[in-house]
PDB file of N, CA and C in Angstrom:
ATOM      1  N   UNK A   1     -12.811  16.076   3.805  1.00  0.00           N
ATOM      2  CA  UNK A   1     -12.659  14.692   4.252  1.00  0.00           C
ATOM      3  C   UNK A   1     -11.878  13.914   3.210  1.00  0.00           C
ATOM      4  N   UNK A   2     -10.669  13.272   4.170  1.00  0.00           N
ATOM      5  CA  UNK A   2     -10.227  12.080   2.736  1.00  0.00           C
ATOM      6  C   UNK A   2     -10.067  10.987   3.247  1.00  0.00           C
ATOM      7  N   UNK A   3     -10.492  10.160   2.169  1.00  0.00           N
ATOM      8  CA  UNK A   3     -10.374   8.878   2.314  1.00  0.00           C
ATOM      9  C   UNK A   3      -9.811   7.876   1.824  1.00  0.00           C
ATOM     10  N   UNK A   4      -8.668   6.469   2.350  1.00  0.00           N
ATOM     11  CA  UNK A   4      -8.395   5.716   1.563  1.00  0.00           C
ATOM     12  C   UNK A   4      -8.935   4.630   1.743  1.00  0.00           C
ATOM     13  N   UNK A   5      -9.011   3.677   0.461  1.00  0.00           N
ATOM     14  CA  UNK A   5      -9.619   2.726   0.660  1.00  0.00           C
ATOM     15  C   UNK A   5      -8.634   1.237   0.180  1.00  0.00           C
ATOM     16  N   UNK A   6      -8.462   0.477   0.662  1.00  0.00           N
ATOM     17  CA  UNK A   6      -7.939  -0.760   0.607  1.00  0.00           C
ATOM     18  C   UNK A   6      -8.841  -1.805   0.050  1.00  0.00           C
ATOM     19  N   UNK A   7      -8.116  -2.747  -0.806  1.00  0.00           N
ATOM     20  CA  UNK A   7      -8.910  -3.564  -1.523  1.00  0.00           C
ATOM     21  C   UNK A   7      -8.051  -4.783  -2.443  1.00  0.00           C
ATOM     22  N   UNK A   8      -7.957  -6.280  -2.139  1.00  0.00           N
ATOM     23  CA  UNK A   8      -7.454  -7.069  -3.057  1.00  0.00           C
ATOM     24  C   UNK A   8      -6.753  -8.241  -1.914  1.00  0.00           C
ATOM     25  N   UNK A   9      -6.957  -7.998  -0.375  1.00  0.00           N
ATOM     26  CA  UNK A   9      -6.395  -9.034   0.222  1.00  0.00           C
ATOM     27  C   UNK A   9      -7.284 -10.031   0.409  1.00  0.00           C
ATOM     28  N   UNK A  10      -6.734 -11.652   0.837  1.00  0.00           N
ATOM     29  CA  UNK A  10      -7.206 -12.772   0.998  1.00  0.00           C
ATOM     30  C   UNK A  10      -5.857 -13.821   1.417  1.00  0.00           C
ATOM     31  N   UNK A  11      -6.510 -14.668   1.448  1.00  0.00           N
ATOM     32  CA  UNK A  11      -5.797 -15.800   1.596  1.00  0.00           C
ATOM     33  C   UNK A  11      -5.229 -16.840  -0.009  1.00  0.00           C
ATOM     34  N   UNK A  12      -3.935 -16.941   0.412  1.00  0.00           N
ATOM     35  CA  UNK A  12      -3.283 -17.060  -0.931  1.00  0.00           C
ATOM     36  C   UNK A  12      -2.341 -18.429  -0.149  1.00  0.00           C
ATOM     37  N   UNK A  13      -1.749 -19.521  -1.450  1.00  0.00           N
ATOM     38  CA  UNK A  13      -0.816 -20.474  -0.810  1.00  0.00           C
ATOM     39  C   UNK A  13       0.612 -19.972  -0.752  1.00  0.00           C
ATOM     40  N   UNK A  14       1.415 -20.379  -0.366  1.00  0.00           N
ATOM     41  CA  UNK A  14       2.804 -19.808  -0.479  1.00  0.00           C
ATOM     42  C   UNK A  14       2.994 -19.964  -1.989  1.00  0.00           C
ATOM     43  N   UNK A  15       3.591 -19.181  -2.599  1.00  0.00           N
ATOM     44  CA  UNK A  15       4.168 -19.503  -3.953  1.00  0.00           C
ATOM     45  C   UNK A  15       3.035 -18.362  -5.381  1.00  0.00           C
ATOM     46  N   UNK A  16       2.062 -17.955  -4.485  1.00  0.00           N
ATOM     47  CA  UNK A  16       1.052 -17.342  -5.108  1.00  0.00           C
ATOM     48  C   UNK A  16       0.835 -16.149  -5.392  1.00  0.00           C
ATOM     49  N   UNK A  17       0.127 -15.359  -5.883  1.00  0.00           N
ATOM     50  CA  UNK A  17       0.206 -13.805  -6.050  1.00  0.00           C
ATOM     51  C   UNK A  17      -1.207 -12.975  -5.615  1.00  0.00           C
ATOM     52  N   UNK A  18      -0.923 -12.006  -5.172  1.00  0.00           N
ATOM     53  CA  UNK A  18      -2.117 -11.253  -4.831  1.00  0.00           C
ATOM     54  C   UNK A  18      -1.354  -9.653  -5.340  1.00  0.00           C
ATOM     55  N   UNK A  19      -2.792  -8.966  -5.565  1.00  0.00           N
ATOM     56  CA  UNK A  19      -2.935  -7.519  -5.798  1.00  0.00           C
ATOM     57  C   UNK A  19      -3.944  -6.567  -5.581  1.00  0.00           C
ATOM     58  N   UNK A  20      -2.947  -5.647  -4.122  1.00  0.00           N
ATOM     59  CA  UNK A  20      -3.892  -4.704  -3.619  1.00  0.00           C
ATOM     60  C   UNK A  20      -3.642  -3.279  -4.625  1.00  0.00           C
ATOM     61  N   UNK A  21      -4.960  -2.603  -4.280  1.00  0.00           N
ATOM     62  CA  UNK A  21      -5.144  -1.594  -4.421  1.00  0.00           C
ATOM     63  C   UNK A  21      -5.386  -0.579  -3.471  1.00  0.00           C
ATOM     64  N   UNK A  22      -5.394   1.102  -3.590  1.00  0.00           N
ATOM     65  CA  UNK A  22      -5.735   1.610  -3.061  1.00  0.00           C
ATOM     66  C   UNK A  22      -6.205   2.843  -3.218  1.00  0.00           C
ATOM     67  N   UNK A  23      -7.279   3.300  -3.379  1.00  0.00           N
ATOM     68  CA  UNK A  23      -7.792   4.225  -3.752  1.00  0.00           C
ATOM     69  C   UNK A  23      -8.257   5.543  -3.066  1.00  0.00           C
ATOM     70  N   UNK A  24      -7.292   6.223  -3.414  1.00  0.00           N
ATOM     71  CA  UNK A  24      -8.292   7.842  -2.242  1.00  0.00           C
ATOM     72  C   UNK A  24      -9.003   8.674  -2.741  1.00  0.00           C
ATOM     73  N   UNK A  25      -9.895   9.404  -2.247  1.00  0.00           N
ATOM     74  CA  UNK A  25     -10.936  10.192  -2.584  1.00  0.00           C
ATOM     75  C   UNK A  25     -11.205  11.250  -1.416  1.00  0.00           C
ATOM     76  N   UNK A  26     -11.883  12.438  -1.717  1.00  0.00           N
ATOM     77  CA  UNK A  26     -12.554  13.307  -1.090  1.00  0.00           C
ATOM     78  C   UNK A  26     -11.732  14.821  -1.439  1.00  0.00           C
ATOM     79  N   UNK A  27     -11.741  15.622  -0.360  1.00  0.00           N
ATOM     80  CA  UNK A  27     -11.322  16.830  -1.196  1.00  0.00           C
ATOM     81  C   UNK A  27      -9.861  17.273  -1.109  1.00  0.00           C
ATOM     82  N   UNK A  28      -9.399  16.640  -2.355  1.00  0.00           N
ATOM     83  CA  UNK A  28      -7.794  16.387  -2.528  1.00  0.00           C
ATOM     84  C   UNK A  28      -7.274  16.847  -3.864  1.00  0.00           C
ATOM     85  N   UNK A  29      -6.303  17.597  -3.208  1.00  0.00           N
ATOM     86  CA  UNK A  29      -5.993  18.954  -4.244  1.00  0.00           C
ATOM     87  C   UNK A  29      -4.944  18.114  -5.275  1.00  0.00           C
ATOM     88  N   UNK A  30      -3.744  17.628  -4.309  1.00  0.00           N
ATOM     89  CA  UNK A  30      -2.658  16.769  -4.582  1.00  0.00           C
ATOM     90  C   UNK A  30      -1.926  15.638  -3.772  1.00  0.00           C
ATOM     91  N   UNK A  31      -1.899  14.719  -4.459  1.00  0.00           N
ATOM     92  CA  UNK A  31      -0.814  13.368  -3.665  1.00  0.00           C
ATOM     93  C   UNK A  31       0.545  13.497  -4.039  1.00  0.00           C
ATOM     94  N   UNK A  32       1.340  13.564  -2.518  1.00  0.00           N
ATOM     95  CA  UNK A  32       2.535  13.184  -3.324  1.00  0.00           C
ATOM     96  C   UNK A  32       3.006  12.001  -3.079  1.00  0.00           C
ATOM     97  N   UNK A  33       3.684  11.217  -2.046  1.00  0.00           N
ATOM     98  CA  UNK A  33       3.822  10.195  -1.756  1.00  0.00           C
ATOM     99  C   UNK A  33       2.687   8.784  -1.231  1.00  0.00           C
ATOM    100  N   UNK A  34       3.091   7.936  -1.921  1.00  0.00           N
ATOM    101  CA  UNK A  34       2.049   6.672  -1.494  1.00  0.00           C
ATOM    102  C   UNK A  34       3.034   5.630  -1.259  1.00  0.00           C
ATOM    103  N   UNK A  35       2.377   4.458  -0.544  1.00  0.00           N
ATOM    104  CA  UNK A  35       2.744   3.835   0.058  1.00  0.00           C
ATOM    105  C   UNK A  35       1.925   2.532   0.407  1.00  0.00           C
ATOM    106  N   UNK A  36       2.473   1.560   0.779  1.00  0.00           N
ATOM    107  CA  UNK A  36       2.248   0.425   1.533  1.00  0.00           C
ATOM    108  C   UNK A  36       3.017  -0.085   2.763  1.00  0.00           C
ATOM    109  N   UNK A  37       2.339  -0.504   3.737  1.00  0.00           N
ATOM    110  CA  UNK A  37       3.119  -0.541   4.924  1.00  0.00           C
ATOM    111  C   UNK A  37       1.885  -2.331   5.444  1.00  0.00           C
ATOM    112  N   UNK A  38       2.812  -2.611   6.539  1.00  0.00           N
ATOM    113  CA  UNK A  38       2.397  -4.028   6.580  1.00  0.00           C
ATOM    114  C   UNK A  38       2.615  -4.285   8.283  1.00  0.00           C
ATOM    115  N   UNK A  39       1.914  -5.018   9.065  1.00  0.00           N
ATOM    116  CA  UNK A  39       1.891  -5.172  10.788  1.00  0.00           C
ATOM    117  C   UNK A  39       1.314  -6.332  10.762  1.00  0.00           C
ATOM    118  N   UNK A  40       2.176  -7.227  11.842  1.00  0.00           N
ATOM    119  CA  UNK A  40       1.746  -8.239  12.339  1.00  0.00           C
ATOM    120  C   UNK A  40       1.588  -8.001  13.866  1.00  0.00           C
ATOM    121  N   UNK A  41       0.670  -8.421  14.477  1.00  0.00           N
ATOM    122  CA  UNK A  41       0.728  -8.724  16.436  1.00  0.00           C
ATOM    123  C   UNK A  41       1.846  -8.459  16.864  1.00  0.00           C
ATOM    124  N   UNK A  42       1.955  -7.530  17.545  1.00  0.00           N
ATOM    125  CA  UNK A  42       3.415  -7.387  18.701  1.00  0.00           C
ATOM    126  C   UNK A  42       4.261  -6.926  18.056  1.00  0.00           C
ATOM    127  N   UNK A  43       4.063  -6.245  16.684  1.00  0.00           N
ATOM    128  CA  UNK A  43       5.340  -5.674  15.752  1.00  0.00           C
ATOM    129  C   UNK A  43       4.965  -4.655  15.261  1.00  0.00           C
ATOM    130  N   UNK A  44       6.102  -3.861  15.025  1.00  0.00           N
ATOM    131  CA  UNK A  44       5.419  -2.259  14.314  1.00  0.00           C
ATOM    132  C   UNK A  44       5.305  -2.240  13.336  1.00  0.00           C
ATOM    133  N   UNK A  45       4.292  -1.366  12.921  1.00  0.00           N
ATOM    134  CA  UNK A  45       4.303  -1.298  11.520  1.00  0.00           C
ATOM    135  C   UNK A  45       5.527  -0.915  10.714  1.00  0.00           C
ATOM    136  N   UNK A  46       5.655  -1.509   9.588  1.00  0.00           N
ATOM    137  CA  UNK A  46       7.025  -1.285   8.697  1.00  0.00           C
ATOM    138  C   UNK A  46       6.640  -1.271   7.460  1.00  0.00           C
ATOM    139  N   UNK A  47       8.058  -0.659   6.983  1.00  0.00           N
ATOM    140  CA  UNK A  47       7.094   0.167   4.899  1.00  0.00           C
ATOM    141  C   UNK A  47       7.510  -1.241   4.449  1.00  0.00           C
ATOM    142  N   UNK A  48       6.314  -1.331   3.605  1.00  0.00           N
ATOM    143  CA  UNK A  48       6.654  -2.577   2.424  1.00  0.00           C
ATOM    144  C   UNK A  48       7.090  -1.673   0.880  1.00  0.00           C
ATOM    145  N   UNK A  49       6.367  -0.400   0.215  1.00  0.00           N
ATOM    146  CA  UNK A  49       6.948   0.126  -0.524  1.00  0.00           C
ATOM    147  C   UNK A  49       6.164   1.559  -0.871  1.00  0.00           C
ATOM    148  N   UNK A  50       7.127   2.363  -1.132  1.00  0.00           N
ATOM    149  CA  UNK A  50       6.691   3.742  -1.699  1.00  0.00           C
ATOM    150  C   UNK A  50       6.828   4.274  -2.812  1.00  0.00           C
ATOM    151  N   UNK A  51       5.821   5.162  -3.685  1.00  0.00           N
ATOM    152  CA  UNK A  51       5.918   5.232  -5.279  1.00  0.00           C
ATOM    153  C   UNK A  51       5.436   7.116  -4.863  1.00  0.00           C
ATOM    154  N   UNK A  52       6.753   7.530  -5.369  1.00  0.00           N
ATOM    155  CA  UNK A  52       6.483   9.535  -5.902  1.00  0.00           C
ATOM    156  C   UNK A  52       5.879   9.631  -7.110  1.00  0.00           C
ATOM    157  N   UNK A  53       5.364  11.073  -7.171  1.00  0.00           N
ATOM    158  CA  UNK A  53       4.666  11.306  -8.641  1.00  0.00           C
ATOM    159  C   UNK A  53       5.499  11.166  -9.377  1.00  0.00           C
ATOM    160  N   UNK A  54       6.719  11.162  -9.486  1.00  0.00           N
ATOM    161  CA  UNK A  54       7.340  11.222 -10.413  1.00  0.00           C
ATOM    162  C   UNK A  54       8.202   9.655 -10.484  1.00  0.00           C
ATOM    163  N   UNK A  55       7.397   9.502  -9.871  1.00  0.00           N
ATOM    164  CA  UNK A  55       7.786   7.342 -10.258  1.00  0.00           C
ATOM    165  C   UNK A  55       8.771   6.971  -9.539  1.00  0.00           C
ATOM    166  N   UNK A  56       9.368   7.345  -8.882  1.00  0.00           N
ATOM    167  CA  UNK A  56      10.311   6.903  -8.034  1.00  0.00           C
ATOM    168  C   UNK A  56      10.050   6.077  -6.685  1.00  0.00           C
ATOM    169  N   UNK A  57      11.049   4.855  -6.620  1.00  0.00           N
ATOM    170  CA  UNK A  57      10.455   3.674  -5.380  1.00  0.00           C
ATOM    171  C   UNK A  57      11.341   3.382  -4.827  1.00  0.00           C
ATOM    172  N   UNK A  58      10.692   3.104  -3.671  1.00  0.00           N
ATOM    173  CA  UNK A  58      11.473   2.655  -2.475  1.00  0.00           C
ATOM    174  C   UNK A  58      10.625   0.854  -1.823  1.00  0.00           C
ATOM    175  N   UNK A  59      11.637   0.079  -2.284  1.00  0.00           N
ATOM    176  CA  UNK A  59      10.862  -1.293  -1.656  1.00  0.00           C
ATOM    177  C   UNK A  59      11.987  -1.882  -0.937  1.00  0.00           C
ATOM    178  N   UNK A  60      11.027  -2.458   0.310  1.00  0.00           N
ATOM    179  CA  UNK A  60      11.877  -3.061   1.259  1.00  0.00           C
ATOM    180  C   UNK A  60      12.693  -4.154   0.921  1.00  0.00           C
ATOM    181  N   UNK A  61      14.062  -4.497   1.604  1.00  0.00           N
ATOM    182  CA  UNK A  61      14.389  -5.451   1.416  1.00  0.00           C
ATOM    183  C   UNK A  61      13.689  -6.554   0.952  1.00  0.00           C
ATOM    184  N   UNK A  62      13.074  -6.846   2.338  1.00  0.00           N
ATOM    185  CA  UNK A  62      11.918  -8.229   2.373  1.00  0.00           C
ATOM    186  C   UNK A  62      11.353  -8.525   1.309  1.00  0.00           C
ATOM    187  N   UNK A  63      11.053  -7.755   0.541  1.00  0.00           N
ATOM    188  CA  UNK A  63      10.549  -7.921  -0.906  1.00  0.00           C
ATOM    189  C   UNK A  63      11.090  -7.761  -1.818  1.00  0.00           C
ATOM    190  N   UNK A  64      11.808  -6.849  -2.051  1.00  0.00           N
ATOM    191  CA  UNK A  64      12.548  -6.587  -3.236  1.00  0.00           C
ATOM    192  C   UNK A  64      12.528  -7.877  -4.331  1.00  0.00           C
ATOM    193  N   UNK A  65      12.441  -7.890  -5.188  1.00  0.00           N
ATOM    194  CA  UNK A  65      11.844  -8.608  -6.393  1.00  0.00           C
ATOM    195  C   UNK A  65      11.241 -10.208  -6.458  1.00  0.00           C
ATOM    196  N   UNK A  66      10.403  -9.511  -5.531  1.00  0.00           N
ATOM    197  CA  UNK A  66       9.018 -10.219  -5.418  1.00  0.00           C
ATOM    198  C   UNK A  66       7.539  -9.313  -5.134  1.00  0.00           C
ATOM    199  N   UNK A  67       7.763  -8.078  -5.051  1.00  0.00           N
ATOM    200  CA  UNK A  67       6.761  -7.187  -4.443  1.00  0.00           C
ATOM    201  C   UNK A  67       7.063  -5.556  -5.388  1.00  0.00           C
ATOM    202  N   UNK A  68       6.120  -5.337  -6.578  1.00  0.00           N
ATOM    203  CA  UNK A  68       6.105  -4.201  -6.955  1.00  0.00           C
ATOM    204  C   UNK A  68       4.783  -3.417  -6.825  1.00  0.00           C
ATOM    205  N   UNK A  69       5.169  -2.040  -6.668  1.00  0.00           N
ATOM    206  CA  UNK A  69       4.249  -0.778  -6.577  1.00  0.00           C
ATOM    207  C   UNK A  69       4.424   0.163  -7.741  1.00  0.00           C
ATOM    208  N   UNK A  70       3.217   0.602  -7.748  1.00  0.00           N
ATOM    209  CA  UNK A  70       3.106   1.236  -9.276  1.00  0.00           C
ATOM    210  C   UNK A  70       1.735   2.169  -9.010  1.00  0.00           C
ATOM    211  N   UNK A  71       1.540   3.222  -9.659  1.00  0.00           N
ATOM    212  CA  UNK A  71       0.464   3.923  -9.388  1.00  0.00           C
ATOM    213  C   UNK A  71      -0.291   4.652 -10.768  1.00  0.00           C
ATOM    214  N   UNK A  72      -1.477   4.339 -10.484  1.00  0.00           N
ATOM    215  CA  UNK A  72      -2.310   4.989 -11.563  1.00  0.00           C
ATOM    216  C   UNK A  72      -1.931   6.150 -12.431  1.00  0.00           C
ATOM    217  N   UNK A  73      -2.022   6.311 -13.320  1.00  0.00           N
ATOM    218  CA  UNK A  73      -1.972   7.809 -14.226  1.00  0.00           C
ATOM    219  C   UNK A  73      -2.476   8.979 -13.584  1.00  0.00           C
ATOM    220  N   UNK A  74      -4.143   8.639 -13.185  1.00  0.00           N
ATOM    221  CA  UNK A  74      -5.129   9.605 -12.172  1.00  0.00           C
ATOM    222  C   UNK A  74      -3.695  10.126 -11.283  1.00  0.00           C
ATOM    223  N   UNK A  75      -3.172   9.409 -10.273  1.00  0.00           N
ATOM    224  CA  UNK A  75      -2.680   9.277 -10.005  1.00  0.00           C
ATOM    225  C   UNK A  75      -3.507   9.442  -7.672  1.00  0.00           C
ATOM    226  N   UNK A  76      -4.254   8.956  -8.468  1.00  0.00           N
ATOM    227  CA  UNK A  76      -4.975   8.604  -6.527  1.00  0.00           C
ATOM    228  C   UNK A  76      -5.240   7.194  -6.350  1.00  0.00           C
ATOM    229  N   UNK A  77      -4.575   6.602  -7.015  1.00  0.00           N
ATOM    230  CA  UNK A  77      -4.802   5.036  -6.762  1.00  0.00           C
ATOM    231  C   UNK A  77      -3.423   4.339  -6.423  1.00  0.00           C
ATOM    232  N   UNK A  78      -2.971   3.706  -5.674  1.00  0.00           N
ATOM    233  CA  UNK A  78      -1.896   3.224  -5.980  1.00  0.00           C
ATOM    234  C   UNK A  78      -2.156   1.495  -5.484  1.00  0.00           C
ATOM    235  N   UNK A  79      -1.368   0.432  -6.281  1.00  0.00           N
ATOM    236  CA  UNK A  79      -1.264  -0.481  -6.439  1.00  0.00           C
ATOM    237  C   UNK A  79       0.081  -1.429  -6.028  1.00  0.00           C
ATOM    238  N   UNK A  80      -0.319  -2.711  -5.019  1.00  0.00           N
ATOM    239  CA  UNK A  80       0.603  -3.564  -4.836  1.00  0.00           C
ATOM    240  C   UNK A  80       0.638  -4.915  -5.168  1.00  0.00           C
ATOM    241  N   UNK A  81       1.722  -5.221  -6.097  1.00  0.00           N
ATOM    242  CA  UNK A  81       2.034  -6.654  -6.846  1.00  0.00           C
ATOM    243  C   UNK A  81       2.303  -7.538  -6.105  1.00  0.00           C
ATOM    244  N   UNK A  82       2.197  -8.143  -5.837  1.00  0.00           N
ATOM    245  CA  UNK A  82       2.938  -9.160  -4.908  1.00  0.00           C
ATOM    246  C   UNK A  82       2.464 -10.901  -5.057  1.00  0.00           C
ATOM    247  N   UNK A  83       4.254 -10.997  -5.822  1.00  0.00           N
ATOM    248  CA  UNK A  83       4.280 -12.549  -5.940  1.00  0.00           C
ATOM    249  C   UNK A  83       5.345 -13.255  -5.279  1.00  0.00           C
ATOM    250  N   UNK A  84       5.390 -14.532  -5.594  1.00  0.00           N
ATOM    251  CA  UNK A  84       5.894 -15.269  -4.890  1.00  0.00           C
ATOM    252  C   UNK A  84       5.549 -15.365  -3.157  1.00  0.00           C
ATOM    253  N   UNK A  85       4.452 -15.005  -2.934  1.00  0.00           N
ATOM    254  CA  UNK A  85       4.576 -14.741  -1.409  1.00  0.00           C
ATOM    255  C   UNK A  85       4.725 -16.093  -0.648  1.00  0.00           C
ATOM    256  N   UNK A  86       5.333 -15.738   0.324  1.00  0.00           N
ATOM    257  CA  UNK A  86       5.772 -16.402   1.737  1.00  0.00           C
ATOM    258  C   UNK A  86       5.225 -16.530   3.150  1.00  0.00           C
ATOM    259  N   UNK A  87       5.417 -17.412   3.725  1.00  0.00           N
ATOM    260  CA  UNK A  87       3.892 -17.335   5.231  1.00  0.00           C
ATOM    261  C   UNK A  87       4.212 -15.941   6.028  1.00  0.00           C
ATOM    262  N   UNK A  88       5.711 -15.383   5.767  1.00  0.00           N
ATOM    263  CA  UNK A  88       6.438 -14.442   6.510  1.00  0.00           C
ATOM    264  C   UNK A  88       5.507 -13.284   6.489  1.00  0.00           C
ATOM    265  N   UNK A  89       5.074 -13.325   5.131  1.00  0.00           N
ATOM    266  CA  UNK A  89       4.467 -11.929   4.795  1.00  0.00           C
ATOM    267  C   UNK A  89       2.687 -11.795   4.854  1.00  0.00           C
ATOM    268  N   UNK A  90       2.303 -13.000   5.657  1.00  0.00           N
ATOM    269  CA  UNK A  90       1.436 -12.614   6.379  1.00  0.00           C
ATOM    270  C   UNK A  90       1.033 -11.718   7.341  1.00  0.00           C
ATOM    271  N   UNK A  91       0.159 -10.686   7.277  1.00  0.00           N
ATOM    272  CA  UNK A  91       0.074  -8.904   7.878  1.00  0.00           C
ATOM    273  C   UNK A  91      -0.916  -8.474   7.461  1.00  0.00           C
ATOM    274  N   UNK A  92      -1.456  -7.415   8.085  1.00  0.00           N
ATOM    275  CA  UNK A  92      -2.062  -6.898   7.673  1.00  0.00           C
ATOM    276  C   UNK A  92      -1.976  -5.539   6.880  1.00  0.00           C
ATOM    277  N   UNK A  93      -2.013  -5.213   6.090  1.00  0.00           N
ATOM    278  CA  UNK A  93      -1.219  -4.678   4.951  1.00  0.00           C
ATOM    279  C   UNK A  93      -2.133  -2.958   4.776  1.00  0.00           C
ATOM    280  N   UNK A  94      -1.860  -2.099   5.064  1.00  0.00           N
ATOM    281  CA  UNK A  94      -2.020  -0.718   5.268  1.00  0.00           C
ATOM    282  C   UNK A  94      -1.404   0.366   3.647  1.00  0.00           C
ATOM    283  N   UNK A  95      -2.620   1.235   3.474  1.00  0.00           N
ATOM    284  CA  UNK A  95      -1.913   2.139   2.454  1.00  0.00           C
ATOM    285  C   UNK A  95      -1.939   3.422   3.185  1.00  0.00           C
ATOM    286  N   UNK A  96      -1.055   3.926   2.735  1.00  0.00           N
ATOM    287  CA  UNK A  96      -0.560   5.347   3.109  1.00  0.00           C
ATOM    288  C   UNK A  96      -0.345   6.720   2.001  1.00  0.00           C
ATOM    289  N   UNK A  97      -0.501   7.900   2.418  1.00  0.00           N
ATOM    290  CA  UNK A  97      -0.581   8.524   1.807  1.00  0.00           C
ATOM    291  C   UNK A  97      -0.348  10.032   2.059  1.00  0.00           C
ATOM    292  N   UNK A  98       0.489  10.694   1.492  1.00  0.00           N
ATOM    293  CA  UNK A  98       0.768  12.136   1.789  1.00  0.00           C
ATOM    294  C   UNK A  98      -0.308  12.984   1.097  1.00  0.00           C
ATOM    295  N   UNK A  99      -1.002  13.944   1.924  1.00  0.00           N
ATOM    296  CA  UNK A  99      -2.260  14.570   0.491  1.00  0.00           C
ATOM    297  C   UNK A  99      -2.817  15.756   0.940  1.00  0.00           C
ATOM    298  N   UNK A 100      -2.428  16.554   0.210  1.00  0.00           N
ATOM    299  CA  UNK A 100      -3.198  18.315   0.529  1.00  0.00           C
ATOM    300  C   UNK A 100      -4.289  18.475   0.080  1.00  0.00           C
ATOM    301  N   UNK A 101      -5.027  18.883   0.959  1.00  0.00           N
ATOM    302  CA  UNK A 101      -6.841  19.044   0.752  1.00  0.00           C
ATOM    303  C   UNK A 101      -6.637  20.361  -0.079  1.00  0.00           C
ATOM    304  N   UNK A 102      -8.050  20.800  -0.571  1.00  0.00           N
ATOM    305  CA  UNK A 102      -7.983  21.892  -1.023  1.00  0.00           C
ATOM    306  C   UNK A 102      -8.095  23.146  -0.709  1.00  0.00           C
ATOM    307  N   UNK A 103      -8.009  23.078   1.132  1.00  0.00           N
ATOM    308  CA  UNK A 103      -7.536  24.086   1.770  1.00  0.00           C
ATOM    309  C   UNK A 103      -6.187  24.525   1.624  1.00  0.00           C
ATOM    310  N   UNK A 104      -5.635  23.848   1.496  1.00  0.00           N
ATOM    311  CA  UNK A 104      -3.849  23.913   1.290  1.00  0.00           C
ATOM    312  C   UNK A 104      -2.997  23.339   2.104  1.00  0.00           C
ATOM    313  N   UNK A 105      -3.807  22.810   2.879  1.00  0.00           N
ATOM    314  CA  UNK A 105      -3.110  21.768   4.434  1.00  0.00           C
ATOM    315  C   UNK A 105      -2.935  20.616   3.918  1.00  0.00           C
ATOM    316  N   UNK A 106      -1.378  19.972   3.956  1.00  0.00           N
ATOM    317  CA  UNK A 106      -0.687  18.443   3.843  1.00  0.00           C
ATOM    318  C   UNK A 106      -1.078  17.900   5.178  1.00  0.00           C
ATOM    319  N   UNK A 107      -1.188  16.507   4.898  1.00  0.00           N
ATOM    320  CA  UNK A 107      -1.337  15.898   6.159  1.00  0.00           C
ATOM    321  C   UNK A 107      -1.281  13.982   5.309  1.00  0.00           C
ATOM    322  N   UNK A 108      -0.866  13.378   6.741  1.00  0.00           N
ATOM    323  CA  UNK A 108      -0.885  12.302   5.899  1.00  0.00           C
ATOM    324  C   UNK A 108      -1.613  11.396   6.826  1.00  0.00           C
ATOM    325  N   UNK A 109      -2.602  10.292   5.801  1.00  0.00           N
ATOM    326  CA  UNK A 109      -3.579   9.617   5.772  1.00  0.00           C
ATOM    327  C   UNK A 109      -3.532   8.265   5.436  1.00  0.00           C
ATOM    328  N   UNK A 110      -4.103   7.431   6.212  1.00  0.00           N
ATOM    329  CA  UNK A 110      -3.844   5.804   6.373  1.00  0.00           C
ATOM    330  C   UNK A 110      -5.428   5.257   6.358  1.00  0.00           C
ATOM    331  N   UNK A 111      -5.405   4.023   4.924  1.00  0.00           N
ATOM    332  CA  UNK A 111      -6.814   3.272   5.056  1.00  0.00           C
ATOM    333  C   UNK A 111      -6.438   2.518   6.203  1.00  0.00           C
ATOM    334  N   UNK A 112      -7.673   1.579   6.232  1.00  0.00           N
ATOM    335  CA  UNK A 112      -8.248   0.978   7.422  1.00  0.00           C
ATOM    336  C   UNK A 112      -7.349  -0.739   7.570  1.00  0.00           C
ATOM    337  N   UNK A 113      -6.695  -0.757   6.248  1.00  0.00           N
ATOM    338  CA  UNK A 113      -5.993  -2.211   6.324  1.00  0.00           C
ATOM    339  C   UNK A 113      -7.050  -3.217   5.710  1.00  0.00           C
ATOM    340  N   UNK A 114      -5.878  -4.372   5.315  1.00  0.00           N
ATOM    341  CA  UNK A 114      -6.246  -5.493   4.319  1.00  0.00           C
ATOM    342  C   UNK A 114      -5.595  -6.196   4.419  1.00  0.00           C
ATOM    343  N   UNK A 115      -6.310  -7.461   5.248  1.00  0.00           N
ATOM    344  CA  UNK A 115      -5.219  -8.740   5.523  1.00  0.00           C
ATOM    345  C   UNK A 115      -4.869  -9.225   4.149  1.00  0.00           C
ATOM    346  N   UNK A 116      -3.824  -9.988   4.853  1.00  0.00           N
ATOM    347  CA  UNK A 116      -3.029 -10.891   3.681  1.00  0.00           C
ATOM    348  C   UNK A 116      -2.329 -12.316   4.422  1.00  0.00           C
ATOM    349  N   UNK A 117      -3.046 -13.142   4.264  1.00  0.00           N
ATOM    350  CA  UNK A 117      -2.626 -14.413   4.710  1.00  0.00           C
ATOM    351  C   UNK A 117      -1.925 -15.419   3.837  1.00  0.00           C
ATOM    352  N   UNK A 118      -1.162 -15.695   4.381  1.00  0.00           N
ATOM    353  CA  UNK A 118      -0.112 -16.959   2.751  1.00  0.00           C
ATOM    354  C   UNK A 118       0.159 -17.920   3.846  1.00  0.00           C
ATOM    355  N   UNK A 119      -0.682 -18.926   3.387  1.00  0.00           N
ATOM    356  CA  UNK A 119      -1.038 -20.121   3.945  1.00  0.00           C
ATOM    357  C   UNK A 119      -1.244 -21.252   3.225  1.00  0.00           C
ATOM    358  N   UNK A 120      -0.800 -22.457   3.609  1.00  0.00           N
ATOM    359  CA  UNK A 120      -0.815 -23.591   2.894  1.00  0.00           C
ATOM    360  C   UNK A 120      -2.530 -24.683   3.373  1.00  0.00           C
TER     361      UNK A 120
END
C-alpha cells in the first residue's frame, strides 16, 4: 500500500505565501518523479511543477518565479513554495508521484488534494 499525503493549504490574501508538503509512505522501494498538479471546477487538472531525483524541474508557466518545488534529502517528501499568490491560483492543489513498491511494480500515485484559496 502507498500513500500520499498532502498538507499546508488554506486561505491566504493575494500577495501572500503558502507551503505545501507532501509526504509518501508505505511499501516503497523508490520515487522517481514528484509533482504538483492543481484543478479548479470544469477544468482539468494541470502540472503546477515537477522535481527528479536528480533535481531537475519543470514549472509551469503560470508560476514560474513565483512557485518553487524542492524535495527532501529522504527523498519521499516533496515540497511547494508558493509566493506572491494570485486569486487565479485558487485550486485545489494535488501531489503526484511515480513509485515502485517493493514488488518491483511502478505505478503512479495521487494524494487526496489540498485547497488553496487566495482571497482578499
Amino acid at each position: 500500500q502507498v500513500q500520499l499525503v498532502e498538507s499546508g493549504g488554506g486561505l491566504v490574501q493575494p500577495g501572500g505565501s503558502l507551503r505545501l508538503s507532501c509526504v509518501a509512505s508505505g511499501s516503497i522501494s523508490s520515487i522517481s518523479v514528484m509533482g504538483w498538479y492543481r484543478q479548479t471546477p470544469g477544468k482539468q487538472r494541470e502540472l503546477v511543477a515537477t522535481i527528479t531525483t536528480a533535481d531537475s524541474r519543470n514549472i509551469a508557466d503560470s508560476v514560474k518565479g513565483r512557485f518553487t518545488i524542492s524535495r527532501a534529502s529522504s527523498g519521499n517528501t516533496a515540497y511547494l513554495q508558493m509566493n506572491s499568490l494570485k486569486p487565479e491560483d485558487t485550486a485545489v492543489y494535488y501531489c503526484n508521484a511515480n513509485i515502485r513498491k517493493w514488488d518491483g511494480i511502478w505505478g503512479t500515485y495521487w494524494g487526496q488534494g489540498t485547497q488553496v484559496t487566495v482571497s482578499s
